[in-house]
PDB file of N, CA and C in Angstrom:
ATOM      1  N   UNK A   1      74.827  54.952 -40.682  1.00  0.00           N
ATOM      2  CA  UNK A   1      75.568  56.051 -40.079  1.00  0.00           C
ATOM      3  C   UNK A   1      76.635  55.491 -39.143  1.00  0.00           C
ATOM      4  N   UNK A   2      77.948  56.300 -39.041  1.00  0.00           N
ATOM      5  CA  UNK A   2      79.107  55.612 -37.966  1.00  0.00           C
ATOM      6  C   UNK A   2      78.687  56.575 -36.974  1.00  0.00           C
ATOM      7  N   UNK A   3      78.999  55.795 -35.798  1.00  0.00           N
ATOM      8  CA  UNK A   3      78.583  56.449 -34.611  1.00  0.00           C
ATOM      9  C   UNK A   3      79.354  57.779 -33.974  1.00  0.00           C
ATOM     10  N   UNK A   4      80.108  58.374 -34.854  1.00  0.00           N
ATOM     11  CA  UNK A   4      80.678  59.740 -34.735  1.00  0.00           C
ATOM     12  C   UNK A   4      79.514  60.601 -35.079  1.00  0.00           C
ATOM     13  N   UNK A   5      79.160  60.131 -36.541  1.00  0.00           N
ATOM     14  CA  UNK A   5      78.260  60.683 -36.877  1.00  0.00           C
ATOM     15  C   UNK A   5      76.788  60.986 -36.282  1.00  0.00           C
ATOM     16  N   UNK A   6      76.171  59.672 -35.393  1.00  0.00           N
ATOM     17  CA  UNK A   6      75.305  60.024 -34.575  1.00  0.00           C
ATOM     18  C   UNK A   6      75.314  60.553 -33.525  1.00  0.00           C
ATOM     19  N   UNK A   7      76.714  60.617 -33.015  1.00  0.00           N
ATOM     20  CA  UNK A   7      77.215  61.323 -31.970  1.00  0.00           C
ATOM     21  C   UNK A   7      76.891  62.884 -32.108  1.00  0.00           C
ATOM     22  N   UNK A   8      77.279  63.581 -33.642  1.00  0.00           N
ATOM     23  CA  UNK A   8      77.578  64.607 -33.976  1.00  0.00           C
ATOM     24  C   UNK A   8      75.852  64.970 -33.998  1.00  0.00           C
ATOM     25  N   UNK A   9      75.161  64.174 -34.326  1.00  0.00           N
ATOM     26  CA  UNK A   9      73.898  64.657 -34.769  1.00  0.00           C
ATOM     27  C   UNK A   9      72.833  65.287 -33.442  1.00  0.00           C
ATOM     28  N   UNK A  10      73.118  63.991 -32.519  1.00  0.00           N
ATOM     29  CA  UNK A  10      72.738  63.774 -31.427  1.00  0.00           C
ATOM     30  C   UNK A  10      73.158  65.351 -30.847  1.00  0.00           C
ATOM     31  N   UNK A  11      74.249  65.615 -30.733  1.00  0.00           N
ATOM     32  CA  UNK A  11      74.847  67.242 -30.309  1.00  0.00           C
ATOM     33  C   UNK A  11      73.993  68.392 -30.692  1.00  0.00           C
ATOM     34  N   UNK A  12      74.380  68.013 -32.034  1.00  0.00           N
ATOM     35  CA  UNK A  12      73.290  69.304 -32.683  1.00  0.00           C
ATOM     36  C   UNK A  12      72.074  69.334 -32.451  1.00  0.00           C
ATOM     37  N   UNK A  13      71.452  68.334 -32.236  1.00  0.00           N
ATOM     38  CA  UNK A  13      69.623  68.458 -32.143  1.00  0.00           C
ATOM     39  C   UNK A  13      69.526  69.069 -30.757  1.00  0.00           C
ATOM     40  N   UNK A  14      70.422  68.645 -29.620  1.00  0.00           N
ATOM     41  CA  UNK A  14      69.839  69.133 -28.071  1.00  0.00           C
ATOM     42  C   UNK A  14      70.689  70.586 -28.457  1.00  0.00           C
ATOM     43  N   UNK A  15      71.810  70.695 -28.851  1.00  0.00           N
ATOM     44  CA  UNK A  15      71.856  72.077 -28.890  1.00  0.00           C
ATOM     45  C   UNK A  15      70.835  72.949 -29.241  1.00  0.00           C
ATOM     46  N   UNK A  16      70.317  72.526 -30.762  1.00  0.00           N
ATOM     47  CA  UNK A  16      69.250  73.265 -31.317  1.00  0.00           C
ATOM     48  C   UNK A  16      67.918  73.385 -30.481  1.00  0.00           C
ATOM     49  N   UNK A  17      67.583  72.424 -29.790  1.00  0.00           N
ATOM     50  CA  UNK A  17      66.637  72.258 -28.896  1.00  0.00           C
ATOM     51  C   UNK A  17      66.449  73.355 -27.402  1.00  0.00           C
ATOM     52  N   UNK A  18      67.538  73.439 -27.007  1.00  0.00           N
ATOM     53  CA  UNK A  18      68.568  74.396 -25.882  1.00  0.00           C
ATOM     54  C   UNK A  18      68.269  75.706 -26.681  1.00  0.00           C
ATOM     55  N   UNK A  19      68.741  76.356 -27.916  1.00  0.00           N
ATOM     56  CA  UNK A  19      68.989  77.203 -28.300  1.00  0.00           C
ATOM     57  C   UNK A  19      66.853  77.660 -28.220  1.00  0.00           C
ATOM     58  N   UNK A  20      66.575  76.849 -28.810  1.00  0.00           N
ATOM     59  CA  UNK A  20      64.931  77.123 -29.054  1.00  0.00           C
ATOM     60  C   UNK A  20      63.791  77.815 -27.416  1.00  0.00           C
ATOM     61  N   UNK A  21      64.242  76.659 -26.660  1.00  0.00           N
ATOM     62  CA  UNK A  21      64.191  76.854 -25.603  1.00  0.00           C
ATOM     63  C   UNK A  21      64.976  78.269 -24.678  1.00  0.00           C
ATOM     64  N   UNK A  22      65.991  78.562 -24.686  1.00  0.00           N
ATOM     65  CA  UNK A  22      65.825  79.868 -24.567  1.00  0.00           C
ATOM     66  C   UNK A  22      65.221  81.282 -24.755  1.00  0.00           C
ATOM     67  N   UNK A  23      65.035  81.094 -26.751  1.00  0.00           N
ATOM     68  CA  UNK A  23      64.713  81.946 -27.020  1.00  0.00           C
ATOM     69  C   UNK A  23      62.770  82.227 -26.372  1.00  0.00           C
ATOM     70  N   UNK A  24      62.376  80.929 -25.879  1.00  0.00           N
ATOM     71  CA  UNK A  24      61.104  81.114 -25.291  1.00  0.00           C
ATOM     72  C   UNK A  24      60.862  81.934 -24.132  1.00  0.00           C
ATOM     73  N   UNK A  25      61.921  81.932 -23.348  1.00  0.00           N
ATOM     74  CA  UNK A  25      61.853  82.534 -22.192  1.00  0.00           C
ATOM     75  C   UNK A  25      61.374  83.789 -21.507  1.00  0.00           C
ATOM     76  N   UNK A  26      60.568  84.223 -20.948  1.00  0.00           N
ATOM     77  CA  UNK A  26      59.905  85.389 -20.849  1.00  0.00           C
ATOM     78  C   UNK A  26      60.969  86.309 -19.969  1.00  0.00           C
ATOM     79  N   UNK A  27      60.791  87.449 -20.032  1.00  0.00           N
ATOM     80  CA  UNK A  27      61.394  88.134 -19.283  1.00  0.00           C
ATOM     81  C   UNK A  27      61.008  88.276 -18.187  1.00  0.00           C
ATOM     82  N   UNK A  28      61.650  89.117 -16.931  1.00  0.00           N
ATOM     83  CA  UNK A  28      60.999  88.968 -15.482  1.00  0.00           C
ATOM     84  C   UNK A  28      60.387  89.818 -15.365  1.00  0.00           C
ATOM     85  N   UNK A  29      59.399  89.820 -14.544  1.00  0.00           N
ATOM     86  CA  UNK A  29      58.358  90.717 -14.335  1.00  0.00           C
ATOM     87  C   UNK A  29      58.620  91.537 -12.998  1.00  0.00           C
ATOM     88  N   UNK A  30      58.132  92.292 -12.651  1.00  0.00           N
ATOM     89  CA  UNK A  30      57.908  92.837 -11.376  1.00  0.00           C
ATOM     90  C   UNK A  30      58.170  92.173 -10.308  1.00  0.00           C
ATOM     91  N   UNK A  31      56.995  91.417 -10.320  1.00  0.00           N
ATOM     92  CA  UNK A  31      56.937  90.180  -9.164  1.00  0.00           C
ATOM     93  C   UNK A  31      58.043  89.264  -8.617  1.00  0.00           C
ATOM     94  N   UNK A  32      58.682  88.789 -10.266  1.00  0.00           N
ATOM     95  CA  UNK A  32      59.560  87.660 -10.302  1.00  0.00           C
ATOM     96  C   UNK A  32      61.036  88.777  -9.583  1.00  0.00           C
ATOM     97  N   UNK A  33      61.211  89.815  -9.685  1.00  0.00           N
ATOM     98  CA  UNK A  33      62.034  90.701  -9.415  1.00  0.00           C
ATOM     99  C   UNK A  33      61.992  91.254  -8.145  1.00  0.00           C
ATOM    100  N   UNK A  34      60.695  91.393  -7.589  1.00  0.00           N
ATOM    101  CA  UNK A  34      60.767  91.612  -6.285  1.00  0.00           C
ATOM    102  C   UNK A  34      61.317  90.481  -5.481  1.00  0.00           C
ATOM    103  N   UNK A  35      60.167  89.505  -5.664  1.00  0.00           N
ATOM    104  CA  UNK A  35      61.249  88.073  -4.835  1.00  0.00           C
ATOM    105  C   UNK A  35      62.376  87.680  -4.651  1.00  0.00           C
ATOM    106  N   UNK A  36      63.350  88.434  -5.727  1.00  0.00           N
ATOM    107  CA  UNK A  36      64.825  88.261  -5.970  1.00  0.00           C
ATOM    108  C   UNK A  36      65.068  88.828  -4.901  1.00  0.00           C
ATOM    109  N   UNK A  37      64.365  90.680  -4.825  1.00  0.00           N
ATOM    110  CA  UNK A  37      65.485  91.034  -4.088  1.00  0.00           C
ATOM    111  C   UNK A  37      64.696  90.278  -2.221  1.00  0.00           C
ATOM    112  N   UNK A  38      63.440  90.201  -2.387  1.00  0.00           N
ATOM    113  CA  UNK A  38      63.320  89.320  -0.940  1.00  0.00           C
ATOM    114  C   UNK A  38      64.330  88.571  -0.726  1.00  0.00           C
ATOM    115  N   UNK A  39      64.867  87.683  -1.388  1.00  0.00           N
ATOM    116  CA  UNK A  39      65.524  86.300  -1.197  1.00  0.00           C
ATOM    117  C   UNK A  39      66.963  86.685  -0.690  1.00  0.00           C
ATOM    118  N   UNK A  40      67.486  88.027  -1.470  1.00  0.00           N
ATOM    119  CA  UNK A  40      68.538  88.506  -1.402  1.00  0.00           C
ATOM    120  C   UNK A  40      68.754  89.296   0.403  1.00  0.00           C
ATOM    121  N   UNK A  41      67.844  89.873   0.461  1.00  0.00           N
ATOM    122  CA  UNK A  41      67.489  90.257   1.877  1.00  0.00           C
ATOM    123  C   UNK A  41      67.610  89.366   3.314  1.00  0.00           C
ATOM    124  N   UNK A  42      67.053  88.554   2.522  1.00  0.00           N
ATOM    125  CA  UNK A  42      66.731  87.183   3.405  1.00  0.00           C
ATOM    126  C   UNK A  42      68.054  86.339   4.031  1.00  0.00           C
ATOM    127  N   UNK A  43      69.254  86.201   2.688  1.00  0.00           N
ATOM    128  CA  UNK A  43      70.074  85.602   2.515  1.00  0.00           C
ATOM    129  C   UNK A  43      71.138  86.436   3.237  1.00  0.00           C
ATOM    130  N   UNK A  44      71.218  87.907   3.608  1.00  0.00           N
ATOM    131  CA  UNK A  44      71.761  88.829   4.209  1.00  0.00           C
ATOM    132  C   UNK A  44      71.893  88.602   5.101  1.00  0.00           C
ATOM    133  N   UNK A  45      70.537  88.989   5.522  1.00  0.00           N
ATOM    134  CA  UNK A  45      69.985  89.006   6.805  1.00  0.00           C
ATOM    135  C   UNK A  45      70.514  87.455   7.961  1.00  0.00           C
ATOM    136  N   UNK A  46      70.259  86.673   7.064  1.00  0.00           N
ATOM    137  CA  UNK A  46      70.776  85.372   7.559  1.00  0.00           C
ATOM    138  C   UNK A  46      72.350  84.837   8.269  1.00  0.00           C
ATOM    139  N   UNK A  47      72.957  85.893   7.352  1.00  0.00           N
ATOM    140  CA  UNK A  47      74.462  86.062   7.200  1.00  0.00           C
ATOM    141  C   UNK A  47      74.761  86.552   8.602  1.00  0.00           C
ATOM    142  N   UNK A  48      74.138  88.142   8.552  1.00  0.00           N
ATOM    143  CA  UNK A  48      74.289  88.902   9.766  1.00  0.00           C
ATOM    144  C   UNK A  48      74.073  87.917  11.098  1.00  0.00           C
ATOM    145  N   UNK A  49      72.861  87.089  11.054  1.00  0.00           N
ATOM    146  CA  UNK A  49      72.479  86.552  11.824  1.00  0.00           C
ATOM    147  C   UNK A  49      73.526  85.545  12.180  1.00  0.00           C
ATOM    148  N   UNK A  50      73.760  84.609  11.456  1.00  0.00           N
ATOM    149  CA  UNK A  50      75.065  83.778  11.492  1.00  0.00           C
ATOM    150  C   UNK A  50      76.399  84.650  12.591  1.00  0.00           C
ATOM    151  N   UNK A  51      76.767  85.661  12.031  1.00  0.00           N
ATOM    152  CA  UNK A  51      78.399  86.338  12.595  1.00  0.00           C
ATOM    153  C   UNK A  51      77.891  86.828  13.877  1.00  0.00           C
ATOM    154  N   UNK A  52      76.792  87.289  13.866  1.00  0.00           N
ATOM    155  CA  UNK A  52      76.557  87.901  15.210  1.00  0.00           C
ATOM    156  C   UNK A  52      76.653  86.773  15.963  1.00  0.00           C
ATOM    157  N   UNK A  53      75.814  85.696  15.866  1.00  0.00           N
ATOM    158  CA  UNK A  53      76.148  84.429  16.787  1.00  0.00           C
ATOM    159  C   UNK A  53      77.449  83.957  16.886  1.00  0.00           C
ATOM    160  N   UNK A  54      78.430  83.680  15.647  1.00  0.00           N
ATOM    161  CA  UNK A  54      79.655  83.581  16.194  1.00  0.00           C
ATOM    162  C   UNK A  54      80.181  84.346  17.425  1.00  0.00           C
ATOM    163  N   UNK A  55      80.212  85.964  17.159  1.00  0.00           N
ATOM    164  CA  UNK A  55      80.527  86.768  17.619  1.00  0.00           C
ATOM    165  C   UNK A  55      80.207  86.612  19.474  1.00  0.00           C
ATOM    166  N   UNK A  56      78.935  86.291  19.007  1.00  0.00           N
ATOM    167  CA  UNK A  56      78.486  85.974  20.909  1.00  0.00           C
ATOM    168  C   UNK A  56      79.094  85.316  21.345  1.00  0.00           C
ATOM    169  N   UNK A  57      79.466  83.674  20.355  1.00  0.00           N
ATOM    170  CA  UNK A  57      80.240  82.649  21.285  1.00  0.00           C
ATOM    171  C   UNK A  57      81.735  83.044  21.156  1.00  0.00           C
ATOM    172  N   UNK A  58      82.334  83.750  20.110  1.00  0.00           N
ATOM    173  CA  UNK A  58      83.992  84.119  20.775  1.00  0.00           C
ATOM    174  C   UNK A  58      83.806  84.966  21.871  1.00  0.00           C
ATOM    175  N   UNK A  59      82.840  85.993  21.973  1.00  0.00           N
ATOM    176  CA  UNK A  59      83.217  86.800  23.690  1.00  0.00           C
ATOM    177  C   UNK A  59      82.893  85.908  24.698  1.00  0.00           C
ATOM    178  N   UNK A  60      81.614  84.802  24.554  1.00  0.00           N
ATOM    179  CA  UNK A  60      81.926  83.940  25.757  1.00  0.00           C
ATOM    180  C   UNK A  60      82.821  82.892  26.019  1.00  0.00           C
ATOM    181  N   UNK A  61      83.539  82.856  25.068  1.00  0.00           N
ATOM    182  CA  UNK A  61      84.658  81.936  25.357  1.00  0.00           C
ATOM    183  C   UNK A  61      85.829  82.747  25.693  1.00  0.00           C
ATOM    184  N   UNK A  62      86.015  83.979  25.834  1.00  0.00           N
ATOM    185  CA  UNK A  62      86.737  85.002  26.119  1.00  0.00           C
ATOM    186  C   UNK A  62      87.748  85.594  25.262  1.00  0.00           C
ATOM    187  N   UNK A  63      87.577  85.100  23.541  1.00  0.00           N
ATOM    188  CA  UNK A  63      88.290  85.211  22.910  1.00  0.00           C
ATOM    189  C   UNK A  63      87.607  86.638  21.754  1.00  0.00           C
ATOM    190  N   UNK A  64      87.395  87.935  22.113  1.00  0.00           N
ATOM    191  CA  UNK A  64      86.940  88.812  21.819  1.00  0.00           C
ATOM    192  C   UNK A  64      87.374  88.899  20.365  1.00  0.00           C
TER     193      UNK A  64
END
Protein backbone atom coordinates (compact mmCIF):
# COMPACT_ATOMS: atom_id res chain seq x y z
CA UNK A 1 0.00 0.00 0.00
CA UNK A 2 1.38 3.84 -0.72
CA UNK A 3 1.05 5.77 2.19
CA UNK A 4 -1.82 8.02 0.81
CA UNK A 5 -3.50 5.11 0.78
CA UNK A 6 -2.95 4.21 4.44
CA UNK A 7 -3.45 7.57 5.20
CA UNK A 8 -6.93 7.36 3.52
CA UNK A 9 -7.72 4.15 5.31
CA UNK A 10 -6.48 5.18 8.58
CA UNK A 11 -9.30 8.27 8.14
CA UNK A 12 -11.97 6.12 7.40
CA UNK A 13 -11.66 3.54 10.18
CA UNK A 14 -11.58 6.42 13.14
CA UNK A 15 -14.25 8.10 11.28
CA UNK A 16 -16.25 4.93 11.16
CA UNK A 17 -15.29 4.28 14.68
CA UNK A 18 -16.53 8.11 15.75
CA UNK A 19 -19.60 7.57 13.71
CA UNK A 20 -20.32 4.07 15.78
CA UNK A 21 -19.59 5.63 18.88
CA UNK A 22 -22.07 8.21 18.67
CA UNK A 23 -24.69 6.33 17.58
CA UNK A 24 -24.18 4.55 21.22
CA UNK A 25 -24.90 7.39 23.12
CA UNK A 26 -27.77 7.48 25.47
CA UNK A 27 -29.92 10.22 25.75
CA UNK A 28 -30.14 12.51 28.91
CA UNK A 29 -32.08 11.70 31.54
CA UNK A 30 -33.70 13.73 34.13
CA UNK A 31 -30.90 13.77 36.38
CA UNK A 32 -28.21 14.40 33.75
CA UNK A 33 -30.60 17.51 32.88
CA UNK A 34 -31.16 18.76 36.10
CA UNK A 35 -27.39 19.18 36.80
CA UNK A 36 -27.18 21.16 33.61
CA UNK A 37 -29.44 23.49 34.67
CA UNK A 38 -27.59 23.46 38.43
CA UNK A 39 -24.34 24.21 36.73
CA UNK A 40 -26.02 26.84 34.66
CA UNK A 41 -27.33 28.54 37.87
CA UNK A 42 -24.20 28.21 39.45
CA UNK A 43 -22.27 29.75 36.56
CA UNK A 44 -24.83 32.83 36.82
CA UNK A 45 -24.85 33.19 39.95
CA UNK A 46 -21.06 33.39 39.92
CA UNK A 47 -21.18 36.06 37.26
CA UNK A 48 -23.53 38.22 39.39
CA UNK A 49 -21.19 37.61 42.07
CA UNK A 50 -18.13 38.66 40.07
CA UNK A 51 -19.87 42.43 38.79
CA UNK A 52 -21.24 43.08 42.01
CA UNK A 53 -17.67 42.95 43.39
CA UNK A 54 -16.37 44.97 40.64
CA UNK A 55 -19.07 47.27 41.22
CA UNK A 56 -18.07 47.64 45.03
CA UNK A 57 -14.49 48.38 44.09
CA UNK A 58 -15.38 51.19 41.29
CA UNK A 59 -17.61 53.09 44.07
CA UNK A 60 -14.69 52.75 46.41
CA UNK A 61 -12.36 54.04 44.28
CA UNK A 62 -14.87 56.79 43.58
CA UNK A 63 -15.36 55.97 40.14
CA UNK A 64 -19.27 55.14 40.27
Amino acid sequence: MTPHIKRLATAFAISAVMVALAGCQKPEGPAQKAGKAIDQGAAKAGQAIQNAGNSIQKTAKGNP
